[in-house]
Protein backbone atom coordinates (compact mmCIF):
# COMPACT_ATOMS: atom_id res chain seq x y z
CA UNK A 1 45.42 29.78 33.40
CA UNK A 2 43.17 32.56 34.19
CA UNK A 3 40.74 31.47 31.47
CA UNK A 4 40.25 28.06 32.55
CA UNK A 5 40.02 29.24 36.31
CA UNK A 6 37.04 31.55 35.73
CA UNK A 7 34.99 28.83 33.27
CA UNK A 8 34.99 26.80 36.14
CA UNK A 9 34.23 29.16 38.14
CA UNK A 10 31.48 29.76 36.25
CA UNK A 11 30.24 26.50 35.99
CA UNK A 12 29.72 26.35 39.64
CA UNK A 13 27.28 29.29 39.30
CA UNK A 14 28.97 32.82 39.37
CA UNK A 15 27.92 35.88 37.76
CA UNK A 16 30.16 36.43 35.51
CA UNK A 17 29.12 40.40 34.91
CA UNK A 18 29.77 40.57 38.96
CA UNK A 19 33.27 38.75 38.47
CA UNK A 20 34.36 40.83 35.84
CA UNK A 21 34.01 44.18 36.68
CA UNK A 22 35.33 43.33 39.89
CA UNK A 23 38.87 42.01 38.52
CA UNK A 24 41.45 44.74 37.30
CA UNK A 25 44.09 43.42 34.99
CA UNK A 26 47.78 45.22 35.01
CA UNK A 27 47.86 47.24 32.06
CA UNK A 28 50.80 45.38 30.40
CA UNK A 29 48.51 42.27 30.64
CA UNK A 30 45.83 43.58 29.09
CA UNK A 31 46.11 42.68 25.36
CA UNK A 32 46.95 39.42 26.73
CA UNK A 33 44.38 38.12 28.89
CA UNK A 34 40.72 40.37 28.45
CA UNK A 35 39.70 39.17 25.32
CA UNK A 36 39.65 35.66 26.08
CA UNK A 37 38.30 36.31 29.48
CA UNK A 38 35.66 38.10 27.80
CA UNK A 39 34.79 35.68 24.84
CA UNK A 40 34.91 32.87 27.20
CA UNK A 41 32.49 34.37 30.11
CA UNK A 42 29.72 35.23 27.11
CA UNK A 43 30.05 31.92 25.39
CA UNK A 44 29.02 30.35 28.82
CA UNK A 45 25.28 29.82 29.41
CA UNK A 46 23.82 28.98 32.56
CA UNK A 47 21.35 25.36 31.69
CA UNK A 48 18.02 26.01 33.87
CA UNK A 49 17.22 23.69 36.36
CA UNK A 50 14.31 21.25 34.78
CA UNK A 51 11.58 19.71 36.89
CA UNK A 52 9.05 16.76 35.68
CA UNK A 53 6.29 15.31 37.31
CA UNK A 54 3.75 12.44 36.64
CA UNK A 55 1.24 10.80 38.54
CA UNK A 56 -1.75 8.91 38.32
CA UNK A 57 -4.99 9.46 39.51
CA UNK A 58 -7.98 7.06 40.15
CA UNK A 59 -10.39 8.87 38.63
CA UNK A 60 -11.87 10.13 35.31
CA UNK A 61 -9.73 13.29 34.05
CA UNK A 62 -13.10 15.80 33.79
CA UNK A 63 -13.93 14.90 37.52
CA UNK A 64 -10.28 15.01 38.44
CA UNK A 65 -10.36 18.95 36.46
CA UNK A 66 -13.52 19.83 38.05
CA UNK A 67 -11.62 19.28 41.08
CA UNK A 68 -8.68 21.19 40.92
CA UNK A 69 -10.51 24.05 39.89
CA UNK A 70 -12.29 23.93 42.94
CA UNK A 71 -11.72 26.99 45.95
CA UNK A 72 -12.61 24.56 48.34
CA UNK A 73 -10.06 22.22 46.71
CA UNK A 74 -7.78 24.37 46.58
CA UNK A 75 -7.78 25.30 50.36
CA UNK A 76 -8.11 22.04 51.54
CA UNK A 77 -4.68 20.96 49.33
CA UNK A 78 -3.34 23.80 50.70
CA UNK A 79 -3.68 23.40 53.95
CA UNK A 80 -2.11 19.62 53.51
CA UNK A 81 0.75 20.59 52.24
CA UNK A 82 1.52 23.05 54.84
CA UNK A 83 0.41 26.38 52.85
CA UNK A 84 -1.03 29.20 54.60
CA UNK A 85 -3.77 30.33 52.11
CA UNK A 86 -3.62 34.10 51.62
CA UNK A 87 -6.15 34.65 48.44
CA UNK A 88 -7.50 32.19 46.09
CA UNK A 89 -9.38 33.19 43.02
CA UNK A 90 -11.03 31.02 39.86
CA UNK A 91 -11.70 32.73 36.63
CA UNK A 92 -13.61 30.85 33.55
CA UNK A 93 -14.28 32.26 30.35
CA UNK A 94 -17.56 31.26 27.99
CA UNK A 95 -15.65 29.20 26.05
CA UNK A 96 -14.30 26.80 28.85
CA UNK A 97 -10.64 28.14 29.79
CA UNK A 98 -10.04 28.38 33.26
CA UNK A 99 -7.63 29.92 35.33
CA UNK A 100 -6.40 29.72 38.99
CA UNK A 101 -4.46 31.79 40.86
CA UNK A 102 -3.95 31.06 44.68
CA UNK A 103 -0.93 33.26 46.87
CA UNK A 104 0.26 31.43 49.84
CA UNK A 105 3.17 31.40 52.30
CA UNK A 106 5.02 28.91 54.33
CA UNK A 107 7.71 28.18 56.78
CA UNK A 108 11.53 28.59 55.47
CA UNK A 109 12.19 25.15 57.21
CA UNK A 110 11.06 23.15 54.22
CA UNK A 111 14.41 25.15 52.78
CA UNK A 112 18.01 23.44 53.44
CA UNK A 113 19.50 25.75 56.89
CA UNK A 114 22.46 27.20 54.47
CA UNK A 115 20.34 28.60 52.05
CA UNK A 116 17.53 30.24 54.20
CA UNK A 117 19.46 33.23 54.38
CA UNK A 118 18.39 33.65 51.33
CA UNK A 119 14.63 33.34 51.63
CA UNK A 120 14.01 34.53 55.22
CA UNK A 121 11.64 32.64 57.48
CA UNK A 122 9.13 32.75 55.17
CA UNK A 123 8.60 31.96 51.55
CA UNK A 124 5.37 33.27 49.61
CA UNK A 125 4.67 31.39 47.03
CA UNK A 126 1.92 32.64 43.59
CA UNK A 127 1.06 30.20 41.82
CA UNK A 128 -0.96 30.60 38.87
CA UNK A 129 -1.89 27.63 36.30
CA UNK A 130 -4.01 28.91 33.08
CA UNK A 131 -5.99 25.97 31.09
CA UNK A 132 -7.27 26.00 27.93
CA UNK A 133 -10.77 25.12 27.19
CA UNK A 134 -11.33 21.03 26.79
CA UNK A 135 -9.89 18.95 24.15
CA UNK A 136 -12.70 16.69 22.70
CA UNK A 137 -11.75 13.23 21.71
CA UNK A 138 -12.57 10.06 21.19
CA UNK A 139 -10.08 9.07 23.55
CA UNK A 140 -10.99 11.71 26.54
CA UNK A 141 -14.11 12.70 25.36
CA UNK A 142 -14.45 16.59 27.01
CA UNK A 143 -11.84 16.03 30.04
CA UNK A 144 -8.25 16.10 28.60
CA UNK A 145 -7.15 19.73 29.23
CA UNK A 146 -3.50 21.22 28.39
CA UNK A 147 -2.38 24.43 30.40
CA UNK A 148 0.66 26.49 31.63
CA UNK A 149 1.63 27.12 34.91
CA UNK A 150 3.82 29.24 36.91
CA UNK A 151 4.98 29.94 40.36
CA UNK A 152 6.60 32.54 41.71
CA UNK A 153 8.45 32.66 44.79
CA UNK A 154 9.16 35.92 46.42
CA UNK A 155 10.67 35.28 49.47
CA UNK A 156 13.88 33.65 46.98
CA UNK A 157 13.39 35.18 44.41
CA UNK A 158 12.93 31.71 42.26
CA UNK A 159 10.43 31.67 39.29
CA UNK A 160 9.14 27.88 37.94
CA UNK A 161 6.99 28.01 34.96
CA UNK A 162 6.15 25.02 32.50
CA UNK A 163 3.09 23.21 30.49
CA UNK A 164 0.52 20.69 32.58
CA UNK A 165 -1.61 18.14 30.75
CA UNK A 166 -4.63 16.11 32.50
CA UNK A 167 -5.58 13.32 30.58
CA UNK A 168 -7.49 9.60 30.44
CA UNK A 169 -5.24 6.48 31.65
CA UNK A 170 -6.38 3.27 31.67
CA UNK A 171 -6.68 3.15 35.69
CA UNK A 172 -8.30 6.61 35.79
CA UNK A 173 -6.14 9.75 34.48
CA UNK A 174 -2.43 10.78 34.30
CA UNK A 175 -1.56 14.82 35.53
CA UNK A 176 2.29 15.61 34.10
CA UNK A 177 4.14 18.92 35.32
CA UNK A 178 7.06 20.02 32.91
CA UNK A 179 9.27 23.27 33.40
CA UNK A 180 12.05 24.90 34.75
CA UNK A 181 13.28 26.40 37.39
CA UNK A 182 15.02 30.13 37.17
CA UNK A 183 16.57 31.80 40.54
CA UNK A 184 17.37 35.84 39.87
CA UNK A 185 20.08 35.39 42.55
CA UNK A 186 23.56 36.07 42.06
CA UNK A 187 26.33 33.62 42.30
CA UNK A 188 24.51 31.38 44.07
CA UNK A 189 21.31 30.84 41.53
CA UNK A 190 22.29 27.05 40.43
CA UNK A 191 22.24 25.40 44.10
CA UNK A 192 19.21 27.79 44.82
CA UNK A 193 17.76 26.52 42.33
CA UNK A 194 18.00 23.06 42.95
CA UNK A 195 17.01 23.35 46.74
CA UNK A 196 13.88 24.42 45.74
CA UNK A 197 13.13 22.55 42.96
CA UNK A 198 12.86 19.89 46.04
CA UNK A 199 10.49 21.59 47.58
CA UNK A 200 8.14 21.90 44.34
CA UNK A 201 8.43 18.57 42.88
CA UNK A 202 7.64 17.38 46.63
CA UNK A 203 4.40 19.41 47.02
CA UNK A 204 2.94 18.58 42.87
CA UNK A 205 4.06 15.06 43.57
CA UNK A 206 1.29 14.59 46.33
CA UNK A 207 -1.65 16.65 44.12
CA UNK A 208 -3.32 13.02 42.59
CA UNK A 209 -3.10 11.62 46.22
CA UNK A 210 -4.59 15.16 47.30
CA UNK A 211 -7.46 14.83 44.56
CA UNK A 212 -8.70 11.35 45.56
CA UNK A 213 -8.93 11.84 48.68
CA UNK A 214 -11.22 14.77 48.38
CA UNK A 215 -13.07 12.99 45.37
CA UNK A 216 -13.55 9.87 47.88
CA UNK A 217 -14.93 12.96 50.74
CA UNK A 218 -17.75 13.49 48.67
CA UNK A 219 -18.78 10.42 48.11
């Protein structure tokens, strides 16, 4: 009984180091019950929360890159999806790999009420997304690009990390997000988790719309 109590337990997100050296067994039980407690906790492993993204956008995938690595771009996204820029910085190397790393904050509200405990009324968010040089094809000529990206939320504390790829599509050029999403929180990690996974996905969902409108700005 006490095995099967604490595996769900643990299913539902506990720490299982916390839960264990917090429960004494009565020495005549122990023989009994601590090795399967223990075996079963350490079998368990906690399956990160995944996030995927895809979107179109209607325009060519080097002017679409050209974009995003933009300061000007950056801040104006920023600002439309309720960031408070604090620093925003573009590095490129001679070869053609480019890197972007932008630190921003916003309001806790975006956060569901029972879990802003956790995250104060603020959440600062770092984002940084590293591509590689260009990919030259037939296909994308010089604009496909492949990259990682990570974001790390300090106000939770929640890590997301993953791959991007910007490539041709028929109608203009396709931007996918991949990756998961880890929260360093005890016993409550899972639904922490998946609250702001919500929050993500909802903000790189509305980057192509972001990027053509600025393309279509400038004419």
């Amino acid at each position: 009984m006490w095995e099967s109590e604490f595996c769900a337990d643990w299913r539902f997100g506990f720490d299982h180091d916390v839960l264990r050296s917090s429960i004494r067994f009565p020495r005549r039980f122990a023989s009994t019950f601590r090795p399967a407690f223990h075996s079963s906790f350490h079998a368990a492993e906690r399956v990160l929360m995944k996030i995927t993204e895809t979107m179109l956008v209607s325009h060519d995938a080097k002017t679409v890159f050209d974009t995003m690595c933009d300061p000007a771009y950056v801040e104006y996204k920023s600002e439309r999806a309720g960031i408070t820029l604090l620093s925003n910085d573009v590095v490129t190397t001679d070869e053609g790999a480019v890197t972007v790393v932008t630190r921003g904050s916003m309001k806790s509200d975006v956060v569901p009420a029972n879990f802003r405990t956790f995250v104060g009324s603020e959440i600062e968010i770092r984002q940084t997304v590293a591509w590689a040089e260009a990919e030259l094809s037939e296909r994308d000529g010089d604009g496909k690009r492949v990259g990682t990206f990570a974001l790390d939320i300090s106000g939770a504390p929640v890590r997301i990390s993953g791959t991007v790829i910007l490539e041709t599509a028929p109608a203009g050029s396709q931007l996918a997000y991949s990756g998961e999403v880890n929260a360093s929180i005890p016993l409550f990690g899972n639904m922490i988790e998946k609250a702001i996974a919500g929050v993500i996905t909802d903000v790189l969902a509305k980057e192509a719309s972001f990027a053509d409108e600025w393309i279509a700005s400038r004419g």
